[in-house]
Every structure is written in C-alpha cells, then in structure tokens.
N, C-alpha and C. Protein backbone atom coordinates (compact mmCIF):
# COMPACT_ATOMS: atom_id res chain seq x y z
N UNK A 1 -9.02 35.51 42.84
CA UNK A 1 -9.48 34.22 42.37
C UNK A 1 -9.16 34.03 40.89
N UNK A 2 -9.33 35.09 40.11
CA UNK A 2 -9.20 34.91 38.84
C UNK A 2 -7.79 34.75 38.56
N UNK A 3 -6.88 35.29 39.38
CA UNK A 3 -5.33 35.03 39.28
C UNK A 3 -4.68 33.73 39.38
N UNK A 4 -5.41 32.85 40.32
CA UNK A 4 -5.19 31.59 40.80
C UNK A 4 -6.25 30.79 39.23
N UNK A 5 -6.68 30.92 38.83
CA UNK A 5 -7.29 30.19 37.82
C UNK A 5 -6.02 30.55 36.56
N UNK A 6 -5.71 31.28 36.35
CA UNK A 6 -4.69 31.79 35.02
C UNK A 6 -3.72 30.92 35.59
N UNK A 7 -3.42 30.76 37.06
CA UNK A 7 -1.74 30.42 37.15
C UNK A 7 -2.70 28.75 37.00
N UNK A 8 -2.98 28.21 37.18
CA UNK A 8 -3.81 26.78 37.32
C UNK A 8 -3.76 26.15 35.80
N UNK A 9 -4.06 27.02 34.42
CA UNK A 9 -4.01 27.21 33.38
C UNK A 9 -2.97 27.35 32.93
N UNK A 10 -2.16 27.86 32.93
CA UNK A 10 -0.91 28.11 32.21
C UNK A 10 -0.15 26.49 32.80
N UNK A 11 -0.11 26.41 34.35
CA UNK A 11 0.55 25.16 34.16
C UNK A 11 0.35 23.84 33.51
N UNK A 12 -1.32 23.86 33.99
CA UNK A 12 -1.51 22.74 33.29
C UNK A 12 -1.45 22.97 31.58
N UNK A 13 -1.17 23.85 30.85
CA UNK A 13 -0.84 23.68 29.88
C UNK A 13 0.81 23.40 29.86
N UNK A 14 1.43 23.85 30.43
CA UNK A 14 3.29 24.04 30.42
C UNK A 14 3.33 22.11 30.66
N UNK A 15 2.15 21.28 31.89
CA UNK A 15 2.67 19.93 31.84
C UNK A 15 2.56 19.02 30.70
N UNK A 16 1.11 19.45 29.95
CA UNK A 16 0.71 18.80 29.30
C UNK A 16 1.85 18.91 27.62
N UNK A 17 2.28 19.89 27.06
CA UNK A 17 3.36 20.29 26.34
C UNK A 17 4.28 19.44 26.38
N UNK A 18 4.99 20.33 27.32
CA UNK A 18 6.48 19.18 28.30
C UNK A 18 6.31 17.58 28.22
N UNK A 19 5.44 17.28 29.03
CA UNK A 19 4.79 15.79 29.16
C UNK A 19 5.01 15.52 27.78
N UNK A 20 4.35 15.83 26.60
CA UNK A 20 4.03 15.61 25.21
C UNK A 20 5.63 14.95 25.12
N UNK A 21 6.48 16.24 25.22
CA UNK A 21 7.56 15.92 24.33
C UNK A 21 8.89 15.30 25.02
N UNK A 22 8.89 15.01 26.61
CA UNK A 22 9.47 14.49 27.19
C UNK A 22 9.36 12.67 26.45
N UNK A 23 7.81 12.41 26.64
CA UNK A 23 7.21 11.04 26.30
C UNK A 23 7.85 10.54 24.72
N UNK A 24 7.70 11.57 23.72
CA UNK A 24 8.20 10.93 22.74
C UNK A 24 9.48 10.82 22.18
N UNK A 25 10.24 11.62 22.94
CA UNK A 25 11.80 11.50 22.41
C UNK A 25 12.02 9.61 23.29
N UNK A 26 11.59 9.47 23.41
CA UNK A 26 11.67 7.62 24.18
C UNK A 26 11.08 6.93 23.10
N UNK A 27 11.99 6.04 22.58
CA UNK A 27 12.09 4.66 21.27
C UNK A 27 11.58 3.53 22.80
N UNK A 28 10.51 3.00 21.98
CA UNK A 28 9.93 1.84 22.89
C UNK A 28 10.20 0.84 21.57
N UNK A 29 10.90 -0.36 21.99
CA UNK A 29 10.86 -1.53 21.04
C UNK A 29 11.70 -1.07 20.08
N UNK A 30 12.16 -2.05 18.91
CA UNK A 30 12.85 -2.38 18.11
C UNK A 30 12.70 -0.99 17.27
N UNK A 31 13.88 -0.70 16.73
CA UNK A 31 13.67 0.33 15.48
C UNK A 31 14.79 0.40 14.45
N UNK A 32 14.38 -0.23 13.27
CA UNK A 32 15.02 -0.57 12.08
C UNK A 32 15.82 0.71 11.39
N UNK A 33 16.89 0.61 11.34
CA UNK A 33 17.86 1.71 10.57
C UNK A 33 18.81 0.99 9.57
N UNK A 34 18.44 1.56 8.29
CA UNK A 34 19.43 0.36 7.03
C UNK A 34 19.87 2.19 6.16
N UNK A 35 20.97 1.73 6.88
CA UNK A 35 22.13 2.62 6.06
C UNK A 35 22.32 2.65 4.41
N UNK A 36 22.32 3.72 3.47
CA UNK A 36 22.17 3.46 2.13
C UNK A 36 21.12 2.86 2.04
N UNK A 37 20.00 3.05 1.52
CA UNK A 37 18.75 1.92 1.32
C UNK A 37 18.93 1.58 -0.69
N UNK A 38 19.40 2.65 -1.02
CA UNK A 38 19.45 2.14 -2.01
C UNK A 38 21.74 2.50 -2.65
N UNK A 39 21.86 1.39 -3.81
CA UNK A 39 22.74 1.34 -4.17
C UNK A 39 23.18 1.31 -5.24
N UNK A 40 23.71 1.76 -6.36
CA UNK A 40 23.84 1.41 -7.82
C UNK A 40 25.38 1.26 -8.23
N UNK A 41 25.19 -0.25 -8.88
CA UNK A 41 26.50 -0.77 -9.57
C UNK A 41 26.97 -0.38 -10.54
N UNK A 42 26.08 0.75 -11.24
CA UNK A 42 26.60 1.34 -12.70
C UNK A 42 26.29 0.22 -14.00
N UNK A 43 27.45 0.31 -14.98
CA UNK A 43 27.59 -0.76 -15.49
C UNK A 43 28.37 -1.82 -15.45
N UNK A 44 27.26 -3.16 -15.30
CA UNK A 44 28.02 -4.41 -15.56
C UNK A 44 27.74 -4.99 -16.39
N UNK A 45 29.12 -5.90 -16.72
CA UNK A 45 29.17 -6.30 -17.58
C UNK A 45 28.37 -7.85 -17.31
N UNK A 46 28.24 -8.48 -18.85
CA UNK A 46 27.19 -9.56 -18.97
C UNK A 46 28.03 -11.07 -18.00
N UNK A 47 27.84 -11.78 -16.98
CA UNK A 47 28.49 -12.67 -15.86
C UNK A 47 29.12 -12.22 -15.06
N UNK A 48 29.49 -10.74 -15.18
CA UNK A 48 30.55 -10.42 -13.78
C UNK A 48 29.52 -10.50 -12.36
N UNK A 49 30.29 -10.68 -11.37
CA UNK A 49 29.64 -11.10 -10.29
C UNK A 49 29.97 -9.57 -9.37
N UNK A 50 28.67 -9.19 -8.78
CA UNK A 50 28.81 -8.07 -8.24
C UNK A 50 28.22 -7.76 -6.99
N UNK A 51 28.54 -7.32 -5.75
CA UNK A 51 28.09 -7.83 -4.21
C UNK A 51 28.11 -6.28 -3.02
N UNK A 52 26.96 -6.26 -2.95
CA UNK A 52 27.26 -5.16 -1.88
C UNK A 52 26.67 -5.40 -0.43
N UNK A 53 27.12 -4.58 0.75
CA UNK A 53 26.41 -5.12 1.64
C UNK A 53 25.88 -3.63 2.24
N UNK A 54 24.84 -4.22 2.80
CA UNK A 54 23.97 -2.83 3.56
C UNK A 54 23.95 -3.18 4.65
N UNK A 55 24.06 -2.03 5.94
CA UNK A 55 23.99 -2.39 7.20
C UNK A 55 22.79 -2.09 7.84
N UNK A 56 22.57 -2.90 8.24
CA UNK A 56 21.31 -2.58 9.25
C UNK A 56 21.02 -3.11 10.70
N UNK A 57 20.63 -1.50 10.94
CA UNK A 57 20.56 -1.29 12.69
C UNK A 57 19.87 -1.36 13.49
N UNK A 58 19.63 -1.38 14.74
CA UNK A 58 18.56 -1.87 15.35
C UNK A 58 18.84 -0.65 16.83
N UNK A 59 18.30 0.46 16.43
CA UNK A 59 18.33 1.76 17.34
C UNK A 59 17.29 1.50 18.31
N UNK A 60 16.53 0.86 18.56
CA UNK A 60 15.31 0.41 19.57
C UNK A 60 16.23 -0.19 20.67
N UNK A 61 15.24 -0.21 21.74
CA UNK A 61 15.76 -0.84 23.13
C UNK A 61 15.32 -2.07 23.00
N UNK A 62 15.09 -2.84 22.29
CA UNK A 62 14.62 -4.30 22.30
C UNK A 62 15.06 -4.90 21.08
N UNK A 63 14.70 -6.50 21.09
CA UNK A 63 15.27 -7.09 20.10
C UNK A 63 14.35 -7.12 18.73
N UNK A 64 15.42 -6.77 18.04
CA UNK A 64 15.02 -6.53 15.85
C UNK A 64 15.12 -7.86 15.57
N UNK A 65 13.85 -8.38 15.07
CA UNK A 65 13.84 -9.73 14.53
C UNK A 65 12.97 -9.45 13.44
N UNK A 66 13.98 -9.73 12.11
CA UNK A 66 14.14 -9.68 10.72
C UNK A 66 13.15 -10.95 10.53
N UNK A 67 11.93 -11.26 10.22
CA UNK A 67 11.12 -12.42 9.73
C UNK A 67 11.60 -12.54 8.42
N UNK A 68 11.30 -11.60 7.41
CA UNK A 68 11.14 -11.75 5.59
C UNK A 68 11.69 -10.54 5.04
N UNK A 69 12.76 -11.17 4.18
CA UNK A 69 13.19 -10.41 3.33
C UNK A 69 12.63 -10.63 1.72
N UNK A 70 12.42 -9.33 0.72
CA UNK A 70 12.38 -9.21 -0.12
C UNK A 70 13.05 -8.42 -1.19
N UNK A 71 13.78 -9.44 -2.32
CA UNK A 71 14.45 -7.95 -2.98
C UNK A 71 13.57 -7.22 -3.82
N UNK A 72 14.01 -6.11 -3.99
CA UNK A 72 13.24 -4.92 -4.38
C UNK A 72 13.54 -4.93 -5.79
C-alpha cells in the first residue's frame, strides 16, 4: 500500500511540473517586441535633420494594436 501511495505522489508531482511548463511556453494574445529600444545620433549639428526607424513586432498570436505613442 505504501508503494502505491509513493508511485500516486511522484506522478502527481511529475504532472503538475510538466503541466506548469508545458502551459507557459504558450504566448496567449498580442506580444510587443521593438528591436533597439534605444538609439543614439551622436553629434548633431544645429538644423540638420536626423531620422531613425525602430521595428516593432508583434510575436503574440493575436492582433497588436498600438493605441498611444509617447516620445521618451
């Protein structure tokens, strides 16, 4: 009896583990990825016009909808 309780134990620990980490490697919904977050122009000079672009990704299984941007 006591053998059948250890094996009863060990699994339900081995599902509950497993379970754990099966469940979270899964992206539910949108998930924001911005390549370079930050960027530096060095020096510019006083009117030169200077432009970079950052990409940003949308690694989620659903749709990334950007409401508000702010520059930093």
């Amino acid at each position: 009896m006591k053998r059948i309780w250890q094996s009863v134990f060990v699994l339900f620990f081995i599902l509950v583990f497993l379970g754990n980490w099966v469940f979270a490697q899964e992206t539910k919904g949108p998930k924001i990825v911005i390549e370079g977050i930050r960027h530096d122009f060095g020096e510019v000079k006083e009117g030169e016009v200077v432009t970079h672009t950052f990409r940003v990704l949308n690694q989620g299984n659903e749709t990334l909808k950007i409401i508000r941007v702010k520059p930093g």
